[in-house]
Protein backbone atom coordinates (compact mmCIF):
# COMPACT_ATOMS: atom_id res chain seq x y z
CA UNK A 1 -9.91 -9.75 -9.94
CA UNK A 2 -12.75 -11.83 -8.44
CA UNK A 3 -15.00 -10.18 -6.27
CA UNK A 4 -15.24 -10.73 -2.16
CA UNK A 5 -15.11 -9.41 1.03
CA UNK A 6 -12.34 -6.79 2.31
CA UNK A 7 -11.91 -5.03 5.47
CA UNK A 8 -9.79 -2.83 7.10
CA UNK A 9 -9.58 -2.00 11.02
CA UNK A 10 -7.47 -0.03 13.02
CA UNK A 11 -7.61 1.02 16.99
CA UNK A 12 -6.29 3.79 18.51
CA UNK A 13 -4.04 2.73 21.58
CA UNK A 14 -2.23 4.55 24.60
CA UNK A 15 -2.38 8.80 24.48
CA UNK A 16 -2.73 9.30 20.81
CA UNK A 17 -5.50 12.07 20.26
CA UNK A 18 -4.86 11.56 15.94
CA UNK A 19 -5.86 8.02 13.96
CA UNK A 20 -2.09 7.61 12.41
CA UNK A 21 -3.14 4.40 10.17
CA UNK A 22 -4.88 4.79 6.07
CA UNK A 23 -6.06 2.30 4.48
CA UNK A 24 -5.35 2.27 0.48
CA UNK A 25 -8.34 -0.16 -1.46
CA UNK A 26 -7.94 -0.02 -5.41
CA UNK A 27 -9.51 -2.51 -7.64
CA UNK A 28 -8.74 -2.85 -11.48
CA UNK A 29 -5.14 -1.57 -11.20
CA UNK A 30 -4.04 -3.03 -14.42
CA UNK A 31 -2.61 -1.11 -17.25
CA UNK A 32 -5.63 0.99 -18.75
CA UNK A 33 -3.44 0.39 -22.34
CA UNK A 34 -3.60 -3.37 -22.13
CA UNK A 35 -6.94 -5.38 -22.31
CA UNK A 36 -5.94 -8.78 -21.07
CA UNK A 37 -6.85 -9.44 -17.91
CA UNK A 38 -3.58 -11.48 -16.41
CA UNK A 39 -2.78 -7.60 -16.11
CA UNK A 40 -5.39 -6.50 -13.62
CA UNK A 41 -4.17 -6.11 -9.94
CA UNK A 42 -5.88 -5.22 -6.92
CA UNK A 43 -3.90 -3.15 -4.07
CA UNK A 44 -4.34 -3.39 -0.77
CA UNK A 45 -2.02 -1.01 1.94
CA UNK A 46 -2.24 -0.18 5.34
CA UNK A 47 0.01 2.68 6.73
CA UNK A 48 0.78 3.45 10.45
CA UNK A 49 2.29 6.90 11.34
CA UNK A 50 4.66 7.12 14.06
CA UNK A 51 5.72 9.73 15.92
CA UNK A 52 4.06 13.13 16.34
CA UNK A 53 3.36 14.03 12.76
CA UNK A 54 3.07 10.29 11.79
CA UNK A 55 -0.53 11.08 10.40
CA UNK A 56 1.31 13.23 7.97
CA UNK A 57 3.73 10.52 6.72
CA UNK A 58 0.68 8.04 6.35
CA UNK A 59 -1.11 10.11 4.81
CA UNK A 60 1.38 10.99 1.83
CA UNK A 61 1.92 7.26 1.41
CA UNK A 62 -1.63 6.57 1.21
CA UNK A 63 -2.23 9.25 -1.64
CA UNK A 64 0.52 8.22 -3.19
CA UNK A 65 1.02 4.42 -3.18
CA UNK A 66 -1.68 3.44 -6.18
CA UNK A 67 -0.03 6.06 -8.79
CA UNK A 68 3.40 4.88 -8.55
CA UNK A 69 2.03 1.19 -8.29
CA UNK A 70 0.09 1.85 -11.48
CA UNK A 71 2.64 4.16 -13.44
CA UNK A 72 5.30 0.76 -12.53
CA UNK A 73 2.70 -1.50 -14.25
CA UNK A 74 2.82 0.85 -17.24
CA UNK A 75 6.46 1.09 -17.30
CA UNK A 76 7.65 -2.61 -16.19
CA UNK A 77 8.92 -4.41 -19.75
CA UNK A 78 8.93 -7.94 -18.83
CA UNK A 79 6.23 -7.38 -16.46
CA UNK A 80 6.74 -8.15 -12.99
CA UNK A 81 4.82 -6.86 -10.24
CA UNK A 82 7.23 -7.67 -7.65
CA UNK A 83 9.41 -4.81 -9.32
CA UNK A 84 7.02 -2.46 -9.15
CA UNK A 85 6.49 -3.61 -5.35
CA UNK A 86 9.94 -2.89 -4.84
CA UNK A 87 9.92 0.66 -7.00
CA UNK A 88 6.81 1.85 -5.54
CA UNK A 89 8.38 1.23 -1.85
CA UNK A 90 11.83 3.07 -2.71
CA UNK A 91 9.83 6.07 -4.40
CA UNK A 92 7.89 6.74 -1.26
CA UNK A 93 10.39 6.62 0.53
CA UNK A 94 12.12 9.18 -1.65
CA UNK A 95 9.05 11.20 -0.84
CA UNK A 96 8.73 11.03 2.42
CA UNK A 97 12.79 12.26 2.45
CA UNK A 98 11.98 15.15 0.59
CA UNK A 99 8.65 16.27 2.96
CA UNK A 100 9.42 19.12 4.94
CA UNK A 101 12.10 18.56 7.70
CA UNK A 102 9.86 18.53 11.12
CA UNK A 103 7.77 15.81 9.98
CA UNK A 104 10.42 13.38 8.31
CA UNK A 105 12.78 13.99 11.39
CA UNK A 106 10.57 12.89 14.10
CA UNK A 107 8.10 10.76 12.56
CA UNK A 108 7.69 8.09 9.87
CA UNK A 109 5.58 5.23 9.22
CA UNK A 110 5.25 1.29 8.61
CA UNK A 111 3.45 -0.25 5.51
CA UNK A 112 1.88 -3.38 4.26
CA UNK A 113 0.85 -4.10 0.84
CA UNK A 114 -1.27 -6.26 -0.73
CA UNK A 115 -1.22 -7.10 -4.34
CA UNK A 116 -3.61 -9.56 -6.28
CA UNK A 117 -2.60 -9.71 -9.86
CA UNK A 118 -2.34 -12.45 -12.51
CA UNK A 119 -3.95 -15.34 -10.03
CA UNK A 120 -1.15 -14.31 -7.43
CA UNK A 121 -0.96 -12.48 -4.12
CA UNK A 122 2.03 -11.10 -3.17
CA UNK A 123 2.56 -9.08 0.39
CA UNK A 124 5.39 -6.59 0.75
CA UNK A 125 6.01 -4.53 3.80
CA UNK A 126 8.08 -2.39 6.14
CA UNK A 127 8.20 -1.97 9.77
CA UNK A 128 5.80 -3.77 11.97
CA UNK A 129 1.96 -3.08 10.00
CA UNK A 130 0.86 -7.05 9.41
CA UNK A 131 -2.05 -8.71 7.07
CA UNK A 132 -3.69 -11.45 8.12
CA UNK A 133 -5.56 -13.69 5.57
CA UNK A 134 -8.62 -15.33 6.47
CA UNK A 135 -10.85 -17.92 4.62
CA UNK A 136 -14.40 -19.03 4.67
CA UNK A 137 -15.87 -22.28 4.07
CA UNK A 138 -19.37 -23.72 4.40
CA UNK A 139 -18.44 -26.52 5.95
């Protein structure tokens, strides 16, 4: 993936006392097995928790979103990142199902993913997290 500028920002609004939102930034996703570079993806993800144990829900996402993204680029025969978008999403949310009972009950959490692969970007998410893309130019 070419190299460049990435950021990530996130405010705290009304009486939360607990930053709810992570931030996910992996280079070089692509399938350590395969050697040509068509295969290399970059993931961005942004998580917001909601509810009181949001922080919780964002969290597991966050540690979890780049191995299932990766394991589906292993696994995908034809390759097509937009299936692994798709698996990665329904096996988190499997996972956030099976978390203990007081925090999937009350709380959750929205997502937005980012993925640059093969000369492509594709965005993916859930709930109300947004990307914005931006651009520079010298002139």
């Amino acid at each position: 993936c070419d190299a460049g500028t990435y950021a990530v920002a996130g405010i705290m609004g009304g009486q939360e006392t607990t930053m709810q939102d992570r931030a996910v930034l992996a280079l070089n996703l692509g399938p350590p097995s395969r050697a040509t570079s068509s295969l290399e993806a970059a993931l961005f993800a942004l998580f917001d928790g909601h509810g009181p144990h949001g922080h919780i829900v964002s969290e597991l996402l966050a540690n979890s979103i780049v191995t299932v993204f990766r394991r589906g680029l292993i696994q995908e025969k034809p390759h097509s990142v937009l299936q692994c978008i798709r698996d990665a999403f329904r096996e988190l949310e499997n996972r956030v199902m099976q978390s203990d009972a007081s925090v999937r009950e009350y709380s959750g959490a929205s997502g937005t993913v980012a993925i640059v692969a093969a000369g492509h970007l594709i965005v993916a998410g859930v709930g109300d997290t947004t990307a914005v893309l931006g651009s520079c130019s010298s002139e």
